[in-house]
Protein backbone atom coordinates (compact mmCIF):
# COMPACT_ATOMS: atom_id res chain seq x y z
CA UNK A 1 -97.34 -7.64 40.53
CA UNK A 2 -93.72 -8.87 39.33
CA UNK A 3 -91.66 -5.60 39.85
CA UNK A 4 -88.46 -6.80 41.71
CA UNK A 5 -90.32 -10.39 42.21
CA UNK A 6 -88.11 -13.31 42.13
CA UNK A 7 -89.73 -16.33 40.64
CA UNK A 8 -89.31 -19.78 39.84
CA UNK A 9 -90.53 -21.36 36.67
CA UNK A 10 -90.51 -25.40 37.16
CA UNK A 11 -90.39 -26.95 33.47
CA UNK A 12 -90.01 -23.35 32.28
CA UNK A 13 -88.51 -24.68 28.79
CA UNK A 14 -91.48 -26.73 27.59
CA UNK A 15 -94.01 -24.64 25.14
CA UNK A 16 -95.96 -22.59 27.96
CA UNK A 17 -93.08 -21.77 30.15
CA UNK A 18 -90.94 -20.69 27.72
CA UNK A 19 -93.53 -17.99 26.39
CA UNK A 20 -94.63 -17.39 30.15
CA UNK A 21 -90.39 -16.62 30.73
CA UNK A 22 -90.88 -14.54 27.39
CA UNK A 23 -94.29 -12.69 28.51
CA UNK A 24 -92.28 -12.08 31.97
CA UNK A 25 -89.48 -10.80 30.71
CA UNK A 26 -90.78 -8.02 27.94
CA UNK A 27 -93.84 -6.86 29.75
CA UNK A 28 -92.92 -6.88 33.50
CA UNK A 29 -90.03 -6.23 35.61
CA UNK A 30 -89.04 -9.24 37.65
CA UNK A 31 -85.73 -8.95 39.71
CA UNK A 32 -84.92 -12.17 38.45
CA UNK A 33 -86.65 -15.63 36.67
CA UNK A 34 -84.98 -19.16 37.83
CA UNK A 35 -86.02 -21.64 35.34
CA UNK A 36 -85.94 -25.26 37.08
CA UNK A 37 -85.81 -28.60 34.50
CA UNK A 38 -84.14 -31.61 33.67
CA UNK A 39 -83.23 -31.14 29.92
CA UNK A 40 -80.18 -28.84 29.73
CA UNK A 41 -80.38 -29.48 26.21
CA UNK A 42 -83.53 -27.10 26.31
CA UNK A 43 -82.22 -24.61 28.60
CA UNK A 44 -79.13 -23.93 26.17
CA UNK A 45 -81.59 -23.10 23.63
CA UNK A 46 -83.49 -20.92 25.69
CA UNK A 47 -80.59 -19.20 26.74
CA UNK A 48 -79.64 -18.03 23.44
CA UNK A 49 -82.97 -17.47 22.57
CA UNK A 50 -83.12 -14.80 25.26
CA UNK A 51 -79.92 -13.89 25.57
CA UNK A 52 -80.45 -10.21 25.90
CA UNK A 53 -82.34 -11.01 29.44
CA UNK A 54 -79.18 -12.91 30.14
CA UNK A 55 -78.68 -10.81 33.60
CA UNK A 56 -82.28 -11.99 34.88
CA UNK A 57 -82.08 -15.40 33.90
CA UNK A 58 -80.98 -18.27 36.25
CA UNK A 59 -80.90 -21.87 34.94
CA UNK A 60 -81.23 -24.80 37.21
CA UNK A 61 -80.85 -28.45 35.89
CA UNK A 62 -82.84 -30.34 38.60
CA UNK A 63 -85.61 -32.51 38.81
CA UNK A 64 -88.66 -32.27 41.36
CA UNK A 65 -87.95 -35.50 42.81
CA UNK A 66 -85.22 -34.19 44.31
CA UNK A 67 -86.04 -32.02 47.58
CA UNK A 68 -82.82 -31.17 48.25
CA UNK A 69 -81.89 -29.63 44.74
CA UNK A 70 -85.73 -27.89 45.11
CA UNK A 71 -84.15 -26.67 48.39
CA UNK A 72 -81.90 -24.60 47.12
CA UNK A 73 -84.04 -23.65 43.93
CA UNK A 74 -86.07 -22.17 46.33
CA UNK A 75 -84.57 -19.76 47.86
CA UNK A 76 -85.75 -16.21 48.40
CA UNK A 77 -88.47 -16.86 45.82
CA UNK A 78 -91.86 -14.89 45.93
CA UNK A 79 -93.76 -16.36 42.85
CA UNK A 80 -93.73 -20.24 42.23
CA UNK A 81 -95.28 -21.31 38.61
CA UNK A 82 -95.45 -25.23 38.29
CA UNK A 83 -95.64 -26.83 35.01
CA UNK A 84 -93.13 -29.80 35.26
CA UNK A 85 -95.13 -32.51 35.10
CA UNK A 86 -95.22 -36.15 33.45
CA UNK A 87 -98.24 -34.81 30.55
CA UNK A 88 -98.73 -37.42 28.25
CA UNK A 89 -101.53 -40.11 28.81
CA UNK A 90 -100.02 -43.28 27.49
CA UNK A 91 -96.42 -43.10 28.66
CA UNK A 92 -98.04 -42.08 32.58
CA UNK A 93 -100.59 -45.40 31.68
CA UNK A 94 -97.34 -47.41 31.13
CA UNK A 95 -95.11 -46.03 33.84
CA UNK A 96 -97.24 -45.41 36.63
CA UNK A 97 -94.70 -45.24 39.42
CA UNK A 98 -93.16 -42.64 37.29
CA UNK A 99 -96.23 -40.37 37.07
CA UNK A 100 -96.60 -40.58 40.88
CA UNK A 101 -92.76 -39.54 41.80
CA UNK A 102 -93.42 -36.80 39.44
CA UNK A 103 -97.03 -35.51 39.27
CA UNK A 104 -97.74 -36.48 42.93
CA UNK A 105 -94.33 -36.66 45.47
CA UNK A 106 -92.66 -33.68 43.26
CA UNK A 107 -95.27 -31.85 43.81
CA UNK A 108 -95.61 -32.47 47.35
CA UNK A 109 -91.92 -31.52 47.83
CA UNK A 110 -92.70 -28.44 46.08
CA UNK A 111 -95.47 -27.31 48.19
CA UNK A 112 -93.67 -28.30 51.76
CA UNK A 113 -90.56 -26.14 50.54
CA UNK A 114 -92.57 -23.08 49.70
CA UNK A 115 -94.39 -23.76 52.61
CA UNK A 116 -91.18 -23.64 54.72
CA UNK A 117 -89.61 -20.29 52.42
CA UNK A 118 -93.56 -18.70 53.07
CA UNK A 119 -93.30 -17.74 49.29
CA UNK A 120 -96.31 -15.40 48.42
CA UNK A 121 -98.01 -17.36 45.47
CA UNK A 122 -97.87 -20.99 44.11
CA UNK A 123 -99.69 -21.83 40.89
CA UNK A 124 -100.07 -25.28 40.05
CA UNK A 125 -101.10 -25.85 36.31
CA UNK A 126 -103.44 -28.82 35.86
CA UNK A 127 -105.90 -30.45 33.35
CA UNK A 128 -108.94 -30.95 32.20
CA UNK A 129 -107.89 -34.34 32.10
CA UNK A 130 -108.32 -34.20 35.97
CA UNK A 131 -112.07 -33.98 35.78
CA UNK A 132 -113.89 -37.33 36.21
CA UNK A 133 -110.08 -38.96 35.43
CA UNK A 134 -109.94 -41.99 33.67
CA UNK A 135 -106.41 -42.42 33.23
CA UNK A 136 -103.12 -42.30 35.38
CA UNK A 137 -102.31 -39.07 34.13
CA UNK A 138 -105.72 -37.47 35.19
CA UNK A 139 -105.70 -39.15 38.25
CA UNK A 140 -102.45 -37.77 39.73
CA UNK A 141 -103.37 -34.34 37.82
CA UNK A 142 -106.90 -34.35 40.04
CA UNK A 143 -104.79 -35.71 43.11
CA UNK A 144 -102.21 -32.81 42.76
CA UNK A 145 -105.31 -30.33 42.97
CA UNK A 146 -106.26 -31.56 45.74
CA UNK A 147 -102.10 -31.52 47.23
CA UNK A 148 -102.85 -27.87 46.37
CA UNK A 149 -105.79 -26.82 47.53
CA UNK A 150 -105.27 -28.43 51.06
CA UNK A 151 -102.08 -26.97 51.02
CA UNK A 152 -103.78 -23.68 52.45
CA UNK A 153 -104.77 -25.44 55.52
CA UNK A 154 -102.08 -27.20 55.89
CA UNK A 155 -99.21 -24.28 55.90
CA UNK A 156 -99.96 -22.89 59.64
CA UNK A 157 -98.53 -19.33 59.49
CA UNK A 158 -97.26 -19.29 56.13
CA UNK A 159 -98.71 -16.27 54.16
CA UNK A 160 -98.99 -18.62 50.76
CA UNK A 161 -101.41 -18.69 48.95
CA UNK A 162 -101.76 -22.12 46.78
CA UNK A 163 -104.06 -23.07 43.71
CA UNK A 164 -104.59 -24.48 40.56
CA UNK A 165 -105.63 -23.17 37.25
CA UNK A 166 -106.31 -26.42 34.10
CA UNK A 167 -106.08 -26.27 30.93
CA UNK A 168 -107.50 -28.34 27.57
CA UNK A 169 -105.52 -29.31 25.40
CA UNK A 170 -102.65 -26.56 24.15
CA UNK A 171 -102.69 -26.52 20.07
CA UNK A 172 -99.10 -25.54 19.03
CA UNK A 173 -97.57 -26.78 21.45
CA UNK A 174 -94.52 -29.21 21.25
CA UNK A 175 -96.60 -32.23 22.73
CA UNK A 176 -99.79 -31.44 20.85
CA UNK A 177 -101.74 -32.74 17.48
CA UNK A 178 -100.40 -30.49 15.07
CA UNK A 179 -96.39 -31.25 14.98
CA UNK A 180 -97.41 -34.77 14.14
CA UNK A 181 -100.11 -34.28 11.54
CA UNK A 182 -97.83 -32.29 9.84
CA UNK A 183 -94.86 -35.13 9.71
CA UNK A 184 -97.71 -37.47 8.71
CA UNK A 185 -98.07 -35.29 5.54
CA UNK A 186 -94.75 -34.28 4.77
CA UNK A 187 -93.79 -37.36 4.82
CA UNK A 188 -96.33 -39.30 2.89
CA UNK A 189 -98.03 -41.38 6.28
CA UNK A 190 -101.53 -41.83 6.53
CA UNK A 191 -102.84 -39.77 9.26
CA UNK A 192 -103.65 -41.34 12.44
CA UNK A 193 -107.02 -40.83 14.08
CA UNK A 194 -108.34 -42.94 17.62
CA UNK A 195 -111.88 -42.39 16.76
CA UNK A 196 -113.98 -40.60 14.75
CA UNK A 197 -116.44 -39.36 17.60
CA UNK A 198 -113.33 -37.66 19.47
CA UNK A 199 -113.96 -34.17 20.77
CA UNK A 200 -111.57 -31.67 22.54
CA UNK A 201 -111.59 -28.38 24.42
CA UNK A 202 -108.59 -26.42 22.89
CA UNK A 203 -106.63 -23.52 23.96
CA UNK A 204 -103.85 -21.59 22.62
CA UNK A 205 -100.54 -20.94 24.30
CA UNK A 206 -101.13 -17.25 24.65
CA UNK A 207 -104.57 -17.78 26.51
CA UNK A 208 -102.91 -20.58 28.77
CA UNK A 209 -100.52 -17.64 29.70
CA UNK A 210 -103.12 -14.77 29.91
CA UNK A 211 -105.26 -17.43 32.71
CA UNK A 212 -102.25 -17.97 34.93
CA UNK A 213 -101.74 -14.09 34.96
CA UNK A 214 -105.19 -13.16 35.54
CA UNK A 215 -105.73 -15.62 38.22
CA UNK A 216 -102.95 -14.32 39.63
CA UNK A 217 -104.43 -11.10 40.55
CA UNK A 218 -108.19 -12.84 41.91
CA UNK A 219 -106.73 -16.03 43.42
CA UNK A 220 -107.18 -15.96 47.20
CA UNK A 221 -105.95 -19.91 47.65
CA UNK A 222 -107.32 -22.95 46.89
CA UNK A 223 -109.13 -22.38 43.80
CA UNK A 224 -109.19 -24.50 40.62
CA UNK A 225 -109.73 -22.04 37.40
CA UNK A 226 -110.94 -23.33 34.28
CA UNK A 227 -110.79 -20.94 30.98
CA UNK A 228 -113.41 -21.12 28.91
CA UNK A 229 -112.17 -22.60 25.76
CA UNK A 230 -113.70 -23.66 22.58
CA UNK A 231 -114.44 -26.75 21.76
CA UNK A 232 -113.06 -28.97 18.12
CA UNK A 233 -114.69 -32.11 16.62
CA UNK A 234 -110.32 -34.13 16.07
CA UNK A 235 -111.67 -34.65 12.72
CA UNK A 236 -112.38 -31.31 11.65
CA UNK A 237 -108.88 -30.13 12.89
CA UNK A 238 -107.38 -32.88 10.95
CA UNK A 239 -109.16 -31.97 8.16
CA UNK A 240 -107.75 -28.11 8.30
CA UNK A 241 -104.49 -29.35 8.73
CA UNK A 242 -104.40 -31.51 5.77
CA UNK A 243 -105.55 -28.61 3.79
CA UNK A 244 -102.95 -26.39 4.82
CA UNK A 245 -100.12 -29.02 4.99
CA UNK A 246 -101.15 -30.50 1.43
CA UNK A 247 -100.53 -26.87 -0.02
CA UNK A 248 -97.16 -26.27 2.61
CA UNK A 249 -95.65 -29.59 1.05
CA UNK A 250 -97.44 -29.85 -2.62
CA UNK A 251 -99.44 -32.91 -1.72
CA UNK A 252 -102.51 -33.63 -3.14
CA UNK A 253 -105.26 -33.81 -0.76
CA UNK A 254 -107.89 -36.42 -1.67
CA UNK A 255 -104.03 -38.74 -1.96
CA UNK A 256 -103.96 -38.12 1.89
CA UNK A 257 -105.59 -40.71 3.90
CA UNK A 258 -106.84 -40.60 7.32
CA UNK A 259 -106.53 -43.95 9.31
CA UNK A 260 -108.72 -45.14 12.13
CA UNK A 261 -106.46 -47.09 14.48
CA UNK A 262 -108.28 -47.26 17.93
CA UNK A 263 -107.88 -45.49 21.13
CA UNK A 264 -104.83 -45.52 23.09
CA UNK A 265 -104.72 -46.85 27.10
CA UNK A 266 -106.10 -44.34 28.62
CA UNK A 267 -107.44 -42.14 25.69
CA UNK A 268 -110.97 -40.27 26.94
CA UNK A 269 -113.73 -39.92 23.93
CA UNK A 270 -114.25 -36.81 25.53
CA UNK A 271 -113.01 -34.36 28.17
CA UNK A 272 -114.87 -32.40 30.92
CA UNK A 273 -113.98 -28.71 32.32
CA UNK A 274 -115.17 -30.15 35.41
CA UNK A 275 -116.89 -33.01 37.45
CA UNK A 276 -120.48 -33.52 38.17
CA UNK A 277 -119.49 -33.03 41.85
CA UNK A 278 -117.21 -29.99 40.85
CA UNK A 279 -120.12 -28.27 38.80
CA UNK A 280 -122.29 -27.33 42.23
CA UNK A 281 -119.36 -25.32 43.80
CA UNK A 282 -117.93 -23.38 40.34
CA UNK A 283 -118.86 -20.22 39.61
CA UNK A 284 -118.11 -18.30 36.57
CA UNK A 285 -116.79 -14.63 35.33
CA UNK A 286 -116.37 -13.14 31.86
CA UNK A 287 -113.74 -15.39 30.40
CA UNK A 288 -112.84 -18.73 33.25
CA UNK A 289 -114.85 -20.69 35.54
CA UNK A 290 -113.96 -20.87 39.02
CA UNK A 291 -114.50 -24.46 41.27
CA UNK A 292 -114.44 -23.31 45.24
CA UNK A 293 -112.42 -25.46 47.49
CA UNK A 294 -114.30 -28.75 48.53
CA UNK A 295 -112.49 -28.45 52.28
CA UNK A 296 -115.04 -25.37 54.15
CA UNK A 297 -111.92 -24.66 55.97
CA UNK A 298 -110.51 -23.40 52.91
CA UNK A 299 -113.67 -22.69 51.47
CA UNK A 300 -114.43 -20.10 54.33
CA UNK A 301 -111.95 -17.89 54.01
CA UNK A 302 -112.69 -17.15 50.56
CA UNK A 303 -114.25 -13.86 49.59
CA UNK A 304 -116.41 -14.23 46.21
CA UNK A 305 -117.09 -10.48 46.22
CA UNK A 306 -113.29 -10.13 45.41
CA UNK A 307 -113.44 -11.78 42.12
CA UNK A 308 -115.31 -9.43 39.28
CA UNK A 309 -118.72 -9.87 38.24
CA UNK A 310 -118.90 -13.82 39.45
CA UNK A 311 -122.13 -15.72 38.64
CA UNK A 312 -123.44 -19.45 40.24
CA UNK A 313 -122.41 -21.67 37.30
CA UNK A 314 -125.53 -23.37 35.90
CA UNK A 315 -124.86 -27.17 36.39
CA UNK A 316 -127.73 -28.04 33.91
CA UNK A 317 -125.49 -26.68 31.55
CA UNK A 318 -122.95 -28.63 29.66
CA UNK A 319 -119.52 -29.10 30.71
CA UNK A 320 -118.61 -32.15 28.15
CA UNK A 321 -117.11 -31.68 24.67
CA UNK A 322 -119.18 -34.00 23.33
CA UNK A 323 -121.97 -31.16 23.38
CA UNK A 324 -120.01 -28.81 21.78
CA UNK A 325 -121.03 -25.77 20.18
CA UNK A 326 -118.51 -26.65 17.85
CA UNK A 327 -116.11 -25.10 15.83
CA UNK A 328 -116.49 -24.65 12.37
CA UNK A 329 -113.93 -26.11 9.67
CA UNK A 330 -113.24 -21.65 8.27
CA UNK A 331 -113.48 -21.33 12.52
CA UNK A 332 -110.74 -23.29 13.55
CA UNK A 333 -108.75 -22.17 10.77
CA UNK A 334 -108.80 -18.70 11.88
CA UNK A 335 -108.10 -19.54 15.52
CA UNK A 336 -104.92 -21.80 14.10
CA UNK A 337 -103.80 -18.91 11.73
CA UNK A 338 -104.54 -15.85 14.51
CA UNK A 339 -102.60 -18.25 17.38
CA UNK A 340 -99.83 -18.39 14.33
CA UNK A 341 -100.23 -21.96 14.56
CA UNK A 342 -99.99 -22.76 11.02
């Protein structure tokens, strides 16, 4: 699938795309991997980290804003992976305009360009946040689904094939919980919760990676693909965390308080895999659901006989976290120590 491919990682040094660049590297063969961001801080440290891949490596300080530099970026590419994105809820709920250069008019720029190079594949990686958004961040997240998946009708001749695959929220990585309950300890803070009641679907880095490359070999264009990911009462993570941090740092638990400050603009109670509206059109195989394009001219041309062992999705089932099952405290323990989390 990658022998001899050329590919272009967008925000390739955050968390996931620097392990996708990693999983790439050691168990494919790509001609060569072009890592587009704007922090060449980042990339330096990348590059020595993988410095013996140094002859398939190509940095590119750019930003998606910028169709010309995306231009060139572009260039004889097969593969596009898109993860640069403006991710966190409160700074997109503060700087709007911002999220919608980014999230929305990069992404547009993105698609028109591969659309003009007819690249083969274009994943877009999304959010959960997207379903039923109630925050800027979901909203251009749902919006840039929607970029993608009309992107198939939209590119005439070109052989492309576009879609999206979302994730909950990625434990371990650099933007998630864990990094900052573990300062909190260290460092003799009280922990800070939102609200008790919070719920979240979670996902490790290595399953985020093993979606994008399975969808990569079902995804026929214009598909949203949702793993299906377990779900974690905050609490109960915090809880594990300030057992295994307490011991890390030789704190003393019950000294380690837990605050309750109140949600932040734009903070959900909850998170969806999918909307009410979504739910009638997703299917589901062994280990992701999969929504169908709303637009039947998209729609149409797909094939569900080419995805393995699909099933109608239930919609009186759940799709909220606040239903859980949930994990255990010993469960998510295990998942953080297996994921090498903590």
């Amino acid at each position: 699938m990658f022998d001899n491919k050329t590919i272009l990682i967008t925000g390739g040094t955050g968390s996931i795309g620097e392990d996708l660049v990693l999983k790439l590297l050691s168990d494919y063969s790509p001609n060569v991997i072009r890592i587009l961001s704007r922090d060449d801080t980042k990339q330096y440290y990348l590059s020595k980290k993988l410095k013996n891949y140094r002859k398939k490596l190509r940095f590119f300080i750019g930003d998606i804003r910028d169709k010309e530099r995306l231009n060139r970026a572009i260039k004889d590419v097969d593969i596009v992976f898109h993860l640069a994105a403006l991710k966190h809820v409160v700074a997109c709920e503060y700087n709007p305009f911002e999220a919608i250069k980014t999230n929305i008019i990069g992404l547009q720029n993105l698609i028109e360009i591969s659309i003009d190079y007819n690249i083969e594949k274009f994943v877009y990686t999304s959010t959960d946040k997207a379903a039923s958004p109630s925050n800027t961040m979901g909203v251009t997240k749902l919006l840039g689904e929607k970029l993608v998946t009309a992107a198939n009708f939209y590119k005439g001749k070109a052989k492309t094939i576009f879609y999206s695959v979302r994730f909950g929220n990625v434990l371990g990585s650099r933007g998630s919980l864990i990094p900052l309950i573990r300062d909190q300890i260290k460092n003799n803070i009280p922990i800070t919760l939102t609200h008790i009641e919070m719920t979240r679907y979670i996902m490790s880095i290595n399953r985020a990676i093993e979606l994008i490359l399975k969808t990569l070999e079902i995804a026929q264009g214009g598909e949203v693909f949702v793993l299906k990911m377990d779900v974690v009462k905050i609490i109960d993570l915090i809880k594990v965390l300030i057992e295994n941090f307490a011991k890390k740092y030789n704190k003393k638990e019950e000294k380690i308080q837990i605050k309750e400050i109140g949600m932040f603009a734009g903070e959900k109670l909850y998170e969806e895999l999918f909307s009410i509206e979504e739910s009638m059109r997703t299917y589901e195989i062994e280990n992701m659901y999969i929504i169908l394009p709303q637009l039947t001219e998209v729609s149409g041309k797909i094939n569900n006989l080419l995805y393995p062992s699909i099933n109608k999705f239930d919609s009186s089932k759940s799709f909220n976290s606040k239903d859980g099952p949930f994990l255990t405290k010993k469960e998510i323990k295990d998942f953080l120590i297996k994921n090498k989390i903590i």
